[in-house]
Protein backbone atom coordinates (compact mmCIF):
# COMPACT_ATOMS: atom_id res chain seq x y z
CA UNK A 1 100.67 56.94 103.75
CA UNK A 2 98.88 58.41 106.26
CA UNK A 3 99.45 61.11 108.34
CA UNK A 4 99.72 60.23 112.49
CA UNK A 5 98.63 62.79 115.55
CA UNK A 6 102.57 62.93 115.97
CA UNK A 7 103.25 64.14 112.41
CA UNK A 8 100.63 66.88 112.71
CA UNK A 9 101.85 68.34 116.14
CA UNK A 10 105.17 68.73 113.74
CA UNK A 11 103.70 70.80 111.56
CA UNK A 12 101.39 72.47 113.83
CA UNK A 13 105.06 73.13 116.11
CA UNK A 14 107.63 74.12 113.08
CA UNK A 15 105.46 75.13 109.73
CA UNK A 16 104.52 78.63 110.93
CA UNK A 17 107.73 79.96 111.78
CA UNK A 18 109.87 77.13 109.37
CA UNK A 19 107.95 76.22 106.73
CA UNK A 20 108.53 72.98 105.24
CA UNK A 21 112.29 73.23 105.03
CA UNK A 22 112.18 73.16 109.25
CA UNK A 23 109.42 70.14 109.32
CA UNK A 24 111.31 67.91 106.97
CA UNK A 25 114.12 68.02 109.84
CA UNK A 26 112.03 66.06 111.93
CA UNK A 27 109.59 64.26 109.23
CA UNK A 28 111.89 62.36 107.46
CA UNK A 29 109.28 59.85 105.64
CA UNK A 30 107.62 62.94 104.29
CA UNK A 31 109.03 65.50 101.05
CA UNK A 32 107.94 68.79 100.69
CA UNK A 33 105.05 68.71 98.39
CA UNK A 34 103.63 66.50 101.48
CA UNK A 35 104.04 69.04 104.25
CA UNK A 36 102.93 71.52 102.16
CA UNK A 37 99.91 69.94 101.36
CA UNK A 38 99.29 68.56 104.61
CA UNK A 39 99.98 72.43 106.27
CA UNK A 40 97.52 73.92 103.78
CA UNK A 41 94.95 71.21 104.72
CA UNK A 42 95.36 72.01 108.54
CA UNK A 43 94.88 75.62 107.42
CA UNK A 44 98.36 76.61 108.68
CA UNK A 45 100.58 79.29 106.73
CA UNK A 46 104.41 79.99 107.04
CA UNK A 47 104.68 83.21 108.38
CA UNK A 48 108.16 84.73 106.98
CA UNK A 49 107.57 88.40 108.66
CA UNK A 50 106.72 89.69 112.41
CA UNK A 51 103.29 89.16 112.62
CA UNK A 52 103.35 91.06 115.94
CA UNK A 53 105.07 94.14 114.87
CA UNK A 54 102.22 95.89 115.72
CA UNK A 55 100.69 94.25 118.83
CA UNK A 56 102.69 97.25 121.02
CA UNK A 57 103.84 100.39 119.97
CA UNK A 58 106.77 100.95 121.65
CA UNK A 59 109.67 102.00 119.43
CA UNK A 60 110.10 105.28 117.02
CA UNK A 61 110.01 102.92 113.67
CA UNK A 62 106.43 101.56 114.81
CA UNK A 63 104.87 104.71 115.64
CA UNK A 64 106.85 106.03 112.16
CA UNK A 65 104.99 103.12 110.34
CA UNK A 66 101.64 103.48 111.88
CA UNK A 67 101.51 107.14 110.86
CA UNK A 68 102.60 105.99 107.13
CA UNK A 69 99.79 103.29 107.60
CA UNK A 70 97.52 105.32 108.58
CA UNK A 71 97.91 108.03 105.96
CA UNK A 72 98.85 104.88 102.87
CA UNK A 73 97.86 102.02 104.20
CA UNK A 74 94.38 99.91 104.62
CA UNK A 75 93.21 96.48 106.11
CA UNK A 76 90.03 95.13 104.33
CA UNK A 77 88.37 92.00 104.25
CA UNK A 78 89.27 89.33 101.98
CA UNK A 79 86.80 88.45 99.49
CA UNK A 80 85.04 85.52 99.32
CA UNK A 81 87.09 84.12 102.45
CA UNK A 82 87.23 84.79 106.07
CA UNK A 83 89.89 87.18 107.46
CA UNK A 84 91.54 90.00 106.77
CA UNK A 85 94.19 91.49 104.35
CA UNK A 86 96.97 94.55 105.05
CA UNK A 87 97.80 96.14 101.70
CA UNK A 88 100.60 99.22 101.23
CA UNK A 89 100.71 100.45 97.45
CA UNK A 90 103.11 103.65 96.23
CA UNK A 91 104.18 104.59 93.03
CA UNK A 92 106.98 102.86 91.65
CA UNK A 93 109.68 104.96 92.61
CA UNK A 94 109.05 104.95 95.85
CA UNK A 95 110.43 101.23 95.96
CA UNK A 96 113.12 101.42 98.19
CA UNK A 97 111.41 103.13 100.61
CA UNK A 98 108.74 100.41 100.39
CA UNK A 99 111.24 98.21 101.14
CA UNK A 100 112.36 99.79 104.44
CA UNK A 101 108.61 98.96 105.61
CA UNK A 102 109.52 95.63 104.60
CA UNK A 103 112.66 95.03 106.47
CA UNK A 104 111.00 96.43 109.60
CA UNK A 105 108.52 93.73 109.87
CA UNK A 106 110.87 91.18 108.54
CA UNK A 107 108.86 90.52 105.58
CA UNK A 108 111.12 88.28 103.26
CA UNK A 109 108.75 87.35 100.55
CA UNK A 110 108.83 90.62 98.19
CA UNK A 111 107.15 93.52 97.17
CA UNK A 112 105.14 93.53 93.86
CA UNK A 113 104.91 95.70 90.63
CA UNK A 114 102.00 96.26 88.76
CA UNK A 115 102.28 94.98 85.57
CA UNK A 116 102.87 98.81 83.96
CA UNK A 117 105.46 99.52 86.69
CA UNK A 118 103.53 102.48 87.58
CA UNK A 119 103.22 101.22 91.05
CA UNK A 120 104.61 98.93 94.08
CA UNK A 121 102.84 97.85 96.43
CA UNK A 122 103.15 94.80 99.38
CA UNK A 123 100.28 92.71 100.35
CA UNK A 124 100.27 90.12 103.42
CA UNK A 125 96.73 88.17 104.40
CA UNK A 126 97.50 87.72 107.84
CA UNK A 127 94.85 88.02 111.03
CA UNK A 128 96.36 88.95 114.01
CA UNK A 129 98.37 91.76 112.04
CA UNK A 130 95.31 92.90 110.92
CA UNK A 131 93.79 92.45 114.21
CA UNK A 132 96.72 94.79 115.81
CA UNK A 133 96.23 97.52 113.45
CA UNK A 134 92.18 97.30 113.50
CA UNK A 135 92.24 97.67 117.14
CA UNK A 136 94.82 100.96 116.60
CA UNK A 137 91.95 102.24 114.36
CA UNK A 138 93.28 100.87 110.73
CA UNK A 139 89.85 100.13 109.76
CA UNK A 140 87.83 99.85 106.76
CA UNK A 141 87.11 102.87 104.99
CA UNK A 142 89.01 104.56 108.05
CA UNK A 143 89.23 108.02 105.53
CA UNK A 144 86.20 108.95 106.71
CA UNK A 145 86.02 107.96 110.18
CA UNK A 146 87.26 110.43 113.16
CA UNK A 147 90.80 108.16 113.74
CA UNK A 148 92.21 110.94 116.53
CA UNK A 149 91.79 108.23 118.83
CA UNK A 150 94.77 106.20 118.22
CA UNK A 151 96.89 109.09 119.66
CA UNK A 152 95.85 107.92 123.56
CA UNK A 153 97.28 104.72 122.31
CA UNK A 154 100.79 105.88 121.54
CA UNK A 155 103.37 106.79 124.40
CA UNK A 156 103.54 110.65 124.08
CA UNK A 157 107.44 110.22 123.47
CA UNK A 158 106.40 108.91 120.39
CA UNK A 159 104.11 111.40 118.82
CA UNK A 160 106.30 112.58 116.54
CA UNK A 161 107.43 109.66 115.12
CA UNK A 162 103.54 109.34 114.34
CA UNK A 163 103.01 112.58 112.74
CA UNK A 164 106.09 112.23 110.35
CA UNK A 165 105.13 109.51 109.35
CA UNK A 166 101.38 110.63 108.99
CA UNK A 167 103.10 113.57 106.77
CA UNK A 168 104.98 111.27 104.38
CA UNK A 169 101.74 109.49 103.56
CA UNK A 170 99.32 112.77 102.98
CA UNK A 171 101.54 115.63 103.49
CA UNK A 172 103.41 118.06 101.59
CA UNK A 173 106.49 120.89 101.92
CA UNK A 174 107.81 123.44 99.52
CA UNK A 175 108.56 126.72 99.22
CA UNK A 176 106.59 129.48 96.52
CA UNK A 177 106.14 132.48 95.06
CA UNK A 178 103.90 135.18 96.67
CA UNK A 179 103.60 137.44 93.72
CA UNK A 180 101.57 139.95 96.14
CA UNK A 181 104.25 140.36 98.50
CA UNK A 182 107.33 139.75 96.14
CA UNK A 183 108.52 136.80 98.24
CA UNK A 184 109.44 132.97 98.66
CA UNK A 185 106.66 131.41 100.98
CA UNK A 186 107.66 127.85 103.17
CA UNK A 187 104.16 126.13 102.48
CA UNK A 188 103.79 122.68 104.52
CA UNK A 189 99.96 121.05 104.47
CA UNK A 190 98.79 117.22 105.63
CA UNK A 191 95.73 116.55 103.78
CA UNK A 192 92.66 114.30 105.59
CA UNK A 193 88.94 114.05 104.43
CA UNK A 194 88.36 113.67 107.99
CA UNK A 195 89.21 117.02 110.74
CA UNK A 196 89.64 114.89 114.13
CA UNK A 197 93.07 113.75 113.37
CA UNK A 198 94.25 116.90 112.20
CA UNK A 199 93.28 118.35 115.12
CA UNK A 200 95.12 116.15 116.84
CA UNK A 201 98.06 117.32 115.04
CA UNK A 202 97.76 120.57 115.80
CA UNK A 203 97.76 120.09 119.43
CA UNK A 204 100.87 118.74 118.82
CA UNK A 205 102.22 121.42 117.07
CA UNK A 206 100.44 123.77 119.10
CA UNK A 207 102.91 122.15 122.56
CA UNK A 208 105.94 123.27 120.90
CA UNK A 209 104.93 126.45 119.59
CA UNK A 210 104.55 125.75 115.95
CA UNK A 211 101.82 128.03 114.43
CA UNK A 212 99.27 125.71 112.21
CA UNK A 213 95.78 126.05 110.94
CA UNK A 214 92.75 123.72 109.47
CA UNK A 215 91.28 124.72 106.22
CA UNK A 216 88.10 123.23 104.81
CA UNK A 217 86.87 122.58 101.44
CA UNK A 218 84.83 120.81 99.65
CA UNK A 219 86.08 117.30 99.96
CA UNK A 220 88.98 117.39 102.40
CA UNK A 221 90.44 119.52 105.45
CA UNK A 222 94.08 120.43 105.47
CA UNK A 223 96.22 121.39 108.20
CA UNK A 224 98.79 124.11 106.64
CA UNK A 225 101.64 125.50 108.51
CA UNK A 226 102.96 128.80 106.60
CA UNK A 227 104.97 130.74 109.35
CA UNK A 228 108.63 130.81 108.37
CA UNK A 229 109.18 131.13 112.64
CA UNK A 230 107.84 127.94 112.83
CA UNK A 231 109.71 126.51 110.18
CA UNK A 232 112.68 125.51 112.34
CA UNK A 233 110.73 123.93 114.91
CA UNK A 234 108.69 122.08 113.17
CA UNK A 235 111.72 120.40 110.93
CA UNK A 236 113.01 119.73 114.98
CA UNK A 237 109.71 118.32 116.08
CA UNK A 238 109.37 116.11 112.94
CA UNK A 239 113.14 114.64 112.62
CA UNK A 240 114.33 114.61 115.99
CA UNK A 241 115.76 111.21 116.36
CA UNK A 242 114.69 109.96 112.90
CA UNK A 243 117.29 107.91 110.66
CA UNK A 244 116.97 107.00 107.29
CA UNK A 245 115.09 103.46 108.41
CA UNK A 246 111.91 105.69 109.24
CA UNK A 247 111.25 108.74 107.11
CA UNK A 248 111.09 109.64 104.02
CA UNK A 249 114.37 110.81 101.77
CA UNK A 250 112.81 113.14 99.18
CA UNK A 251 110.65 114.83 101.63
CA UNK A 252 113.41 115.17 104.44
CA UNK A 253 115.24 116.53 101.20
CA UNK A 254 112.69 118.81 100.14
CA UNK A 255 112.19 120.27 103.49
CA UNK A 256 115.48 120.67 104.15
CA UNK A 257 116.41 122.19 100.76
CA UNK A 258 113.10 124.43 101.80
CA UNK A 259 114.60 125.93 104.88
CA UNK A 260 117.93 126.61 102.29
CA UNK A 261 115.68 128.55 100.17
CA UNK A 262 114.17 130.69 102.81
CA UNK A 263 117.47 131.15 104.69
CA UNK A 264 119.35 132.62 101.65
């Protein structure tokens, strides 16, 4: 049977957000291997996550999961077909806090496991996200481009937010040994193979008096705060206002279990 303009508007009106279990509401002469078909012909896809979550950063979680993004994230171009793809991929146990990304943008479809289980990752084809994050400077091959930028496009309020999650991507905390002074060290470093960002950072730091510097070698630069003064207000400037929905457990554990170490 075929289909009429009226039919169409349907699906153009209810597929997107509904799917086919909202269109068959109002096509009843239709089944769902119809609307399916007919929504894939009119190159229409059910979008079962915000595909807007990005369009304005304006809360703590989206600046948190723009700095995770930027650090663990990419957007490349789909092969063979027009558009673009978002793609997020952690080792396995780092699952459930995969899933907290997911919840965040509403994303009800699932995150994968590589067939090993050595990794997780979550993968969503999907323009205008893409579009949202390319225009905060989630480009292609963005490693080794001079992303600072994306800073001027975050409220200052939210800087933070940015940075820890930046930090749960690339960085790292700990305390260690210093054999030549017979000591525990507090060691935290954010690795980049590009300096502008981590500048960036340290400006941040630099506002509330934590003491930082950028080393370079070979292949990367890394942005290393070792002072045990500025331990305490970094942990302050990172976790102010966080909740478990937008950090990361075993490094909030790992710091905190740090400052322990250094305090006994």
């Amino acid at each position: 049977m075929r289909w009429t303009e009226q039919e169409k508007s349907i699906i153009t009106k209810f597929y997107k957000g509904g799917g086919w279990q909202e269109c068959i509401k109002h096509l009843p002469n239709r089944n769902k291997k119809m609307i399916f078909h007919m929504a894939n012909k009119m190159g229409i896809r059910q979008v079962s996550y915000n595909e807007n979550y990005f369009q304005k950063i304006d809360t703590i979680p989206k600046s948190y999961w723009l700095g995770f993004i930027f650090a663990d994230g990419c957007v490349t171009k789909c092969k063979g077909a027009k558009g673009y793809n978002f793609s997020m991929k952690l080792k396995d146990g780092d699952y459930p806090f995969l899933c907290k990304f997911s919840k965040a943008i509403g994303h009800s479809t699932g995150i994968r496991h590589s067939a090993d289980k050595s990794y997780c990752y979550i993968s969503i084809r999907n323009d205008k996200l893409c579009d949202d994050l390319i225009k905060l400077g989630v480009v292609t091959r963005k490693t080794y481009i001079d992303n600072s930028p994306v800073f001027s496009k975050i409220p200052k309020k939210y800087h933070s937010h940015f940075v820890r999650g930046y930090f749960d991507g690339d960085g790292t905390v700990g305390v260690y040994y210093d054999k030549s002074h017979n000591s525990y060290r507090f060691l935290f470093s954010i690795l980049c193979q590009n300096k502008g960002i981590l500048q960036s950072i340290k400006s941040c730091f630099d506002e509330v008096g934590v003491i930082s510097n950028i080393q370079a070698n070979k292949t990367h630069y890394k942005l290393n705060v070792g002072n045990k003064r500025s331990m305490v207000a970094l942990f302050d400037y990172l976790y102010k206002d966080s909740d478990n929905n937008n950090r990361m457990n075993r490094k909030y554990k790992k710091f905190v279990s740090a400052i322990k170490n250094l305090n006994n």
